[in-house]
Protein backbone atom coordinates (compact mmCIF):
# COMPACT_ATOMS: atom_id res chain seq x y z
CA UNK A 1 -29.51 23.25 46.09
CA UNK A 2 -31.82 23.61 42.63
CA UNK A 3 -29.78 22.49 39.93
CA UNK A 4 -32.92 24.53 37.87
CA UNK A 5 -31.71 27.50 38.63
CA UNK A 6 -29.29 29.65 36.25
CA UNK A 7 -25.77 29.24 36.27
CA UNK A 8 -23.55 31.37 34.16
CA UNK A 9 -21.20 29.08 32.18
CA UNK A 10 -17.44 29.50 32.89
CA UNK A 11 -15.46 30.12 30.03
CA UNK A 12 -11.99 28.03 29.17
CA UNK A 13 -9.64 30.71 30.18
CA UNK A 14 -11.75 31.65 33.73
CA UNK A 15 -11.73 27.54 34.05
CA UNK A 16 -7.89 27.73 33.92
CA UNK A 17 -7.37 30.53 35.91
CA UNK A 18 -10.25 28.62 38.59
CA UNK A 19 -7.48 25.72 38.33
CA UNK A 20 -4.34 28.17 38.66
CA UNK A 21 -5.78 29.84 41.98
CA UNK A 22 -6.91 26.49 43.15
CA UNK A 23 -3.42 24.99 42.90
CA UNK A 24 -1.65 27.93 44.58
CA UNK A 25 -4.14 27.43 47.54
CA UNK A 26 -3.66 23.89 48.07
CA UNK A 27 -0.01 24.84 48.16
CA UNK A 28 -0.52 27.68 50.48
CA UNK A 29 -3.01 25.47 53.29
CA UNK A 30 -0.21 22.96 54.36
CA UNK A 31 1.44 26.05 55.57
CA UNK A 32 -1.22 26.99 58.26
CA UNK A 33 -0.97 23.50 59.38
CA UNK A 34 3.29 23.65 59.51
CA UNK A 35 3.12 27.02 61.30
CA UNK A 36 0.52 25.70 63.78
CA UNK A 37 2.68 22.80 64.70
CA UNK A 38 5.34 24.84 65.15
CA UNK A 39 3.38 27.23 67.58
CA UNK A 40 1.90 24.70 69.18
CA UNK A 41 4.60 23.11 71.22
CA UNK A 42 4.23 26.40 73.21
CA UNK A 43 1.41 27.87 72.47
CA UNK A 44 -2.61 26.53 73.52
CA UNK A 45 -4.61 24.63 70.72
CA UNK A 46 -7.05 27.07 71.44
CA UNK A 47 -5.04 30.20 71.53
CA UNK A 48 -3.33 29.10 68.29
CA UNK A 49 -7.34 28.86 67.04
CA UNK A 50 -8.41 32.16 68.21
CA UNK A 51 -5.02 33.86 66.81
CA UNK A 52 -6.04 32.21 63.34
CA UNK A 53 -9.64 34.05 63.82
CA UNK A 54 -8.06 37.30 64.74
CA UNK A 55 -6.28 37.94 62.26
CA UNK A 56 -8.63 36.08 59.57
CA UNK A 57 -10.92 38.80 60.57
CA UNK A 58 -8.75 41.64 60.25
CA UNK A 59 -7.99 40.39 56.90
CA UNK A 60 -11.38 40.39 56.10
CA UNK A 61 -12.54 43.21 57.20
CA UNK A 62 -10.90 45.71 54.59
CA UNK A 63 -12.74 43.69 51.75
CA UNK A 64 -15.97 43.66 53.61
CA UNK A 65 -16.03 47.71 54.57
CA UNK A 66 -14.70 47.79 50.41
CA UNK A 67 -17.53 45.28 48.99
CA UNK A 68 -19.86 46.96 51.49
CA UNK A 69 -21.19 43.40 52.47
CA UNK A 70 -22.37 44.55 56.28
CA UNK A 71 -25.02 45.29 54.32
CA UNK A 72 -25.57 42.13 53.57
CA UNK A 73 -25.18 40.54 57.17
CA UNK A 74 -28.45 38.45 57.88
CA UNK A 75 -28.58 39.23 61.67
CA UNK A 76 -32.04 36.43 61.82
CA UNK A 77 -29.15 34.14 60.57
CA UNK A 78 -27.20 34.96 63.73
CA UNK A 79 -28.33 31.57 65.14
CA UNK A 80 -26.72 29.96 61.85
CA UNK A 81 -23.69 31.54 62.35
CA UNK A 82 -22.92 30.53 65.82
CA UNK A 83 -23.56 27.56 65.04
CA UNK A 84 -20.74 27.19 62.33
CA UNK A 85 -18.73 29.54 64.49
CA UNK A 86 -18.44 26.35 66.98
CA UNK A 87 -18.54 23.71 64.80
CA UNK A 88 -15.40 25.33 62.80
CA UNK A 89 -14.10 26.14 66.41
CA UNK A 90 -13.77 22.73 67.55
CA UNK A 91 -12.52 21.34 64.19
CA UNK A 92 -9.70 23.65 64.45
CA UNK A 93 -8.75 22.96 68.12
CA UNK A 94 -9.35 19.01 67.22
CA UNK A 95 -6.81 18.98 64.52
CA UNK A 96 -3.80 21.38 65.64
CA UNK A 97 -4.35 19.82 68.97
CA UNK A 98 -3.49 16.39 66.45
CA UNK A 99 -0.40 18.52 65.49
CA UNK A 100 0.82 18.60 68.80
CA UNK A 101 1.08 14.31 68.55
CA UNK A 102 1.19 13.40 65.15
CA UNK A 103 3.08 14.26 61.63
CA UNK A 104 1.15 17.00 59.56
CA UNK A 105 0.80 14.64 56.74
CA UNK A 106 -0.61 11.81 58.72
CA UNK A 107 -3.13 14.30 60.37
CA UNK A 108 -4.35 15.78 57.04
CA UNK A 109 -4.41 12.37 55.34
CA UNK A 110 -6.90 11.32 57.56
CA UNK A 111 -8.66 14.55 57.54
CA UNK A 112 -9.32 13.88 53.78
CA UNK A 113 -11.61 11.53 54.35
CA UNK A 114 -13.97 14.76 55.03
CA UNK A 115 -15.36 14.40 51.65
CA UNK A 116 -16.56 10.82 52.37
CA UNK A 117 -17.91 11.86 55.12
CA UNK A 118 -19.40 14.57 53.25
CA UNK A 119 -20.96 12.80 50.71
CA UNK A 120 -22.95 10.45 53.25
CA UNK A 121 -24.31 13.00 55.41
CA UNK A 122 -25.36 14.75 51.81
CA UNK A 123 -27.37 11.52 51.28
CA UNK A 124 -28.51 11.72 54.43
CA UNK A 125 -29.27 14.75 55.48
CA UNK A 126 -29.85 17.32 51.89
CA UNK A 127 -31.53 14.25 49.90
CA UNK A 128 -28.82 14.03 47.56
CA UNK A 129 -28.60 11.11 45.34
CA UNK A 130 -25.71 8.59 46.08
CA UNK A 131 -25.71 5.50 44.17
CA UNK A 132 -23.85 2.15 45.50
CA UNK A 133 -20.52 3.13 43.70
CA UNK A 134 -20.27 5.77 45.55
CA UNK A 135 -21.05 4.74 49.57
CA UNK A 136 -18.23 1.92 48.40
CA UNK A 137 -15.73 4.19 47.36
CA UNK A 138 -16.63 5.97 50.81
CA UNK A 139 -15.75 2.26 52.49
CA UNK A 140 -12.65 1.90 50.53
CA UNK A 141 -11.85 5.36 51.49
CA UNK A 142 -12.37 4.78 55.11
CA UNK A 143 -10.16 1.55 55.13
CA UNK A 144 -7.14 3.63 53.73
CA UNK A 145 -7.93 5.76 56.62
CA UNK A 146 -7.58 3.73 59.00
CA UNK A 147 -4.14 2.48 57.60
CA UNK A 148 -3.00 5.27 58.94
CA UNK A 149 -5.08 5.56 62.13
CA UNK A 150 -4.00 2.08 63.15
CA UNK A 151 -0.16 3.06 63.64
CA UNK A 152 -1.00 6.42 64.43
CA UNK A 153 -3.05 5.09 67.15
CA UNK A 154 -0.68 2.98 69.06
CA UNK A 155 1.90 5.81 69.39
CA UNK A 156 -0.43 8.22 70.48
CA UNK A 157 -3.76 6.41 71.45
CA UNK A 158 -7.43 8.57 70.50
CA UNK A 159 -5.55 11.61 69.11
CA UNK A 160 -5.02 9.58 66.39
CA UNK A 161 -8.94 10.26 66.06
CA UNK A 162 -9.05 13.87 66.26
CA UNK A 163 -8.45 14.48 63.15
CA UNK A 164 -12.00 12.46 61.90
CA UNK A 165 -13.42 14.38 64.54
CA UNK A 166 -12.62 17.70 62.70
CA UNK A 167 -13.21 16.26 59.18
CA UNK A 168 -16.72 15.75 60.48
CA UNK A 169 -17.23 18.77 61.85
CA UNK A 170 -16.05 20.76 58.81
CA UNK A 171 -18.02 18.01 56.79
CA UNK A 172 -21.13 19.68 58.96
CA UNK A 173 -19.81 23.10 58.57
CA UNK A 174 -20.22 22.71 54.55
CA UNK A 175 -23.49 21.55 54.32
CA UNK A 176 -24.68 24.19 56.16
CA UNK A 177 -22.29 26.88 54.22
CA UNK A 178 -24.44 25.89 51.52
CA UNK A 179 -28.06 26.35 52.76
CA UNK A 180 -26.49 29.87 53.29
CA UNK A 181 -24.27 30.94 50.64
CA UNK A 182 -27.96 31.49 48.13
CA UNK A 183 -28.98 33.98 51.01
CA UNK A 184 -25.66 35.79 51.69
CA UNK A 185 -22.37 37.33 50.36
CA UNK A 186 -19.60 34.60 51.07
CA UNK A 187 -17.09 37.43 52.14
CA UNK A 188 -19.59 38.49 54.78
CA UNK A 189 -20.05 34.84 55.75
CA UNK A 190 -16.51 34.32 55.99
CA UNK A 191 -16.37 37.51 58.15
CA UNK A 192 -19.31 36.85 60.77
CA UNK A 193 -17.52 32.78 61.15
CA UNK A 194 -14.28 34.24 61.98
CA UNK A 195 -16.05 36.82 64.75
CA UNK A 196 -18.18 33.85 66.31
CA UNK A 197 -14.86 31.51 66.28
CA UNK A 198 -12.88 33.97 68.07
CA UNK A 199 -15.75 34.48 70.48
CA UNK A 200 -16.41 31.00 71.42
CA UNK A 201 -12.32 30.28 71.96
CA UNK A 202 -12.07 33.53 73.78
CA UNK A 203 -14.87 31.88 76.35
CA UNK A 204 -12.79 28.46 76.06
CA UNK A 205 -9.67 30.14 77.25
CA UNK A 206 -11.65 32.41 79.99
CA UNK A 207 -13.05 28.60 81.07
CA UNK A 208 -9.45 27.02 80.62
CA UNK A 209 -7.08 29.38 82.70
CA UNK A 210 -4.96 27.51 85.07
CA UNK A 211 -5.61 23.94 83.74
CA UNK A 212 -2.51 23.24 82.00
CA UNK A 213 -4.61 21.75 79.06
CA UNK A 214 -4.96 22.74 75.80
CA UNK A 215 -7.75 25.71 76.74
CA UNK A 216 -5.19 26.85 78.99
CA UNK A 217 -3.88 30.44 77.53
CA UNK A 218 0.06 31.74 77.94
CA UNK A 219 1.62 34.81 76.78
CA UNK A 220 3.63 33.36 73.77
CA UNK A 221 7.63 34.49 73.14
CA UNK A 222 8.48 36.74 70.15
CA UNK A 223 9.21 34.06 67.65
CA UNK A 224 5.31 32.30 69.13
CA UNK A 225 3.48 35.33 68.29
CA UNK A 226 5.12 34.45 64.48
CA UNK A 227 4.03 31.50 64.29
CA UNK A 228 0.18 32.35 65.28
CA UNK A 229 0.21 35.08 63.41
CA UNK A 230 1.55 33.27 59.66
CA UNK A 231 -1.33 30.19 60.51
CA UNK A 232 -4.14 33.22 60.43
CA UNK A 233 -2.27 34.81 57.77
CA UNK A 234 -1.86 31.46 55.73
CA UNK A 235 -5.73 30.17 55.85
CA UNK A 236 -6.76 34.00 54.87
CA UNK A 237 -4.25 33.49 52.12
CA UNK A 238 -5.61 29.79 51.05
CA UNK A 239 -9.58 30.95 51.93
CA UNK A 240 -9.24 34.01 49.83
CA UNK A 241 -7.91 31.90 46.80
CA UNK A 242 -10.13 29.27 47.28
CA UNK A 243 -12.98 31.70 46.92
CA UNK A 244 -11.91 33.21 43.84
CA UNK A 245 -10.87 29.81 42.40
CA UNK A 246 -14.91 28.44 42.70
CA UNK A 247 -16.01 31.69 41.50
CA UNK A 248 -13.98 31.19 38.36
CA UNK A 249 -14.67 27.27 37.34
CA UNK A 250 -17.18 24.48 38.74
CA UNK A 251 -16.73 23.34 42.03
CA UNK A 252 -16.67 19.72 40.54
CA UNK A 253 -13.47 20.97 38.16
CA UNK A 254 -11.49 22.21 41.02
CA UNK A 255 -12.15 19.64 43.89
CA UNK A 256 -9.49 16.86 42.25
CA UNK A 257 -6.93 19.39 42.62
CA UNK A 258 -7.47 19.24 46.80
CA UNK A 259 -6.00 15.91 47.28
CA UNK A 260 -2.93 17.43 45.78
CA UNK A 261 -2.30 19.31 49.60
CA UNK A 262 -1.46 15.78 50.76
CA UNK A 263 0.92 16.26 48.65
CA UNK A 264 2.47 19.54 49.26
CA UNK A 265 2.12 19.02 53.33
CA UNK A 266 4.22 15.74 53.00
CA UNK A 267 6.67 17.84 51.07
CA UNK A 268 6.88 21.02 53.45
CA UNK A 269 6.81 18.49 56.96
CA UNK A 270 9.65 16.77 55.22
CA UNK A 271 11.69 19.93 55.14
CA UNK A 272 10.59 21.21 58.05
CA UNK A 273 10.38 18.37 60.37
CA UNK A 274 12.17 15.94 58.60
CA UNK A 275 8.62 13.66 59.02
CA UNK A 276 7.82 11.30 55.94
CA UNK A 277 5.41 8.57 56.29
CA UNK A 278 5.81 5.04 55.69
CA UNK A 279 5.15 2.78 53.47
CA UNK A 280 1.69 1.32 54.68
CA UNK A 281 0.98 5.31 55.70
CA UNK A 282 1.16 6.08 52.09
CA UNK A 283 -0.59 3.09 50.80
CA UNK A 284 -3.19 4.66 53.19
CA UNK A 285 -2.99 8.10 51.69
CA UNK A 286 -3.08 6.71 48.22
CA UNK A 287 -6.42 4.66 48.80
CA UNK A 288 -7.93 7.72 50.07
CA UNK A 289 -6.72 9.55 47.36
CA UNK A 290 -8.36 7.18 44.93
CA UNK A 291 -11.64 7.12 46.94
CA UNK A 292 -11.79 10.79 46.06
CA UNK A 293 -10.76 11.12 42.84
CA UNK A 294 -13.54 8.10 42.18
CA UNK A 295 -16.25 10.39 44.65
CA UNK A 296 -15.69 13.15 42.80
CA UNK A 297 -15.95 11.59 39.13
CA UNK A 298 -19.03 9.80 39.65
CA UNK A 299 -20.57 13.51 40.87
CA UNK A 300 -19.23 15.15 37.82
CA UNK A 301 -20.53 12.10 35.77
CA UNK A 302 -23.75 12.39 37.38
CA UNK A 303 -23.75 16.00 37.70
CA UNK A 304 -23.87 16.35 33.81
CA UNK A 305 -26.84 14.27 33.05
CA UNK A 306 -29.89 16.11 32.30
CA UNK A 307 -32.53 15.95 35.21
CA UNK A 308 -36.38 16.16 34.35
CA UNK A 309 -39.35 16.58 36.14
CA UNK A 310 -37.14 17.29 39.22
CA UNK A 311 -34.16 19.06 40.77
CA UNK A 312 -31.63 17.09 42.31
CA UNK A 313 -28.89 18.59 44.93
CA UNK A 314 -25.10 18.07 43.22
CA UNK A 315 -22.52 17.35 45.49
CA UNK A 316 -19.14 19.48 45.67
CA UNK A 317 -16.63 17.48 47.65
C-alpha cells in the first residue's frame, strides 16, 4: 500500500455516518454467529458455510449486474481468488464448527486476537513498520487470549483452538484483500469469494458424505433451513455495512468500534443461550480489548506522521 498516493479526505458528517454504519454492523455480525450455533446442532459446519455463500452470493449479485462490476472481474486473478475462496472457507468451518463446543462470546473473544495476528504477519510479510510497543501489545493481547483458551480448553480440548485457527486465516485473507482491492471493485471481489467458497465446501461435502463428521451433509428440517439461511443473510447484512462504513471514514477511525461485537455477542448469547462468561473469561476479553484499542492507536498515531523520501504501508486492523 503507497501512502503517496491520493486519498480524498472524508468530511465530518461522512466520518459520522462511517461510525453510524460501522456500529450497526458490529451489532448485526454476532447474529450470523447466534444463528449458526443454532443451526449447527443439526446442521454440518460445512453445510452451514456453503448456505452462508449461497445466499451471500445471491445477495450480491443484484448489486453487481446494477454496478456492472463483471466488468471488472480480473479472470488472471482467478488464482487469487481461489485462494481466498479457501482460506475464508476454512475460517468459517473452523469457527462455527467452535460454535458447536463453545459459547459465542468465548469463540469470538478469541477470534479478536485476528488483528494481532494481523499486525505481525503485516511486519512480516507487507514490510510494514511495527515498533516494540506494538509486538508487546500483540503479547499482552495473546495472554488475555489464552485466559480464555485455558478453561475453554479443558472442557472441550483443541476446539478451544479453532477459533485462532480462523483468526489466522482471515488475518491471511486481509492482507491479501488488500494487494487486490487497488486492482478491483470490492463488490466484485466480494462476489467471486462467495462463488469460490461455495465451490470448495460443495467439494468438502461431495468428499464428506457418509462420515458423520462435520463435512458430512443432511437435509436440514424447516426451522434448519432458517437458521442457514438468516447466518448468509446476517454477514451480507454486516459485509454490506461494513463496506459502506470504510468508504465513508478512515479505516483507522472505524476499527475501535469492532471490539464493541464482543460486546453485543455476549449480550445476544446471553438472551439466547443464557451463556455469560466468567470472571477470568472477561478479564481475558478485556486485555484483548485493550491490546486493540492500544494496536490500533499507535497505527493512527503513526499513521499521521508525515513520511519523506519513502512510502510506508499503514496498517488497518
Amino acid at each position: 500500500m503507497n501512502s503517496t498516493s491520493a486519498r480524498p479526505v472524508s468530511s465530518a458528517s461522512d466520518v459520522t455516518m462511517g461510525l453510524v454504519l460501522m456500529f450497526i454492523s458490529v451489532m448485526f455480525s454476532p447474529l450470523i454467529d447466534i444463528f449458526a450455533k443454532l443451526a449447527i446442532v443439526t446442521v454440518p459446519s460445512a453445510e452451514i458455510t456453503a448456505g452462508r455463500f449461497a445466499v451471500q452470493a445471491l445477495c450480491m449479485l443484484p448489486i453487481v449486474i446494477w454496478r456492472r462490476s463483471f466488468a471488472d472481474f480480473s479472470w488472471r486473478q482467478n488464482l487469487f481468488h481461489a485462494i481466498r475462496g479457501a482460506i475464508i472457507t476454512v475460517s468459517m468451518i473452523s469457527f462455527v464448527t467452535t460454535l458447536k463446543y463453545m459459547a459465542v462470546a468465548d469463540a469470538i473473544a478469541i477470534f479478536f486476537v485476528e488483528p494481532i495476528i494481523l499486525t505481525i504477519l503485516g511486519g512480516i510479510f507487507l514490510k510494514e513498520t511495527i515498533g516494540w510497543r506494538r509486538y508487546s501489545a500483540c503479547g499482552v493481547g495473546f495472554f488475555g487470549a489464552m485466559l480464555i483458551i485455558q478453561p475453554s480448553f479443558e472442557e472441550v480440548g483443541y476446539i478451544a483452538l479453532l477459533p485462532v485457527v480462523s483468526a489466522l486465516c482471515i488475518a491471511i485473507f486481509v492482507l491479501m484483500t488488500r494487494v487486490l482491492s487497488h486492482k478491483e471493485d470490492p463488490w466484485a471481489m466480494q462476489f467471486q469469494m462467495s462463488i469460490w467458497g461455495l465451490l470448495f465446501c460443495a467439494i468438502l461435502l461431495f468428499l464428506g458424505q457418509g462420515t458423520g463428521s462435520d463435512l458430512d451433509p443432511v437435509m436440514p428440517d424447516g426451522r434448519a433451513w432458517f437458521y442457514v439461511a438468516g447466518v448468509g443473510a446476517m454477514a451480507a447484512i454486516s459485509g454490506i455495512l461494513g463496506v459502506y462504513a470504510y468508504r465513508a471514514a478512515p479505516a483507522s477511525t472505524l476499527a475501535p468500534l469492532q471490539y464493541f461485537e464482543i460486546v453485543s455477542a455476549t449480550i445476544f448469547a446471553w438472551l439466547v443461550f443464557g451463556d455469560f462468561p466468567d470472571a477470568v473469561k472477561w478479564l481475558g476479553i478485556m486485555i484483548i480489548m485493550a491490546s486493540g484499542f492500544y494496536i490500533v492507536w499507535r497505527e493512527r498515531r503513526f499513521a499521521s506522521k508525515p513520511v519523506s523520501g519513502t512510502s510506508e504501508a499503514t496498517l488497518a486492523p
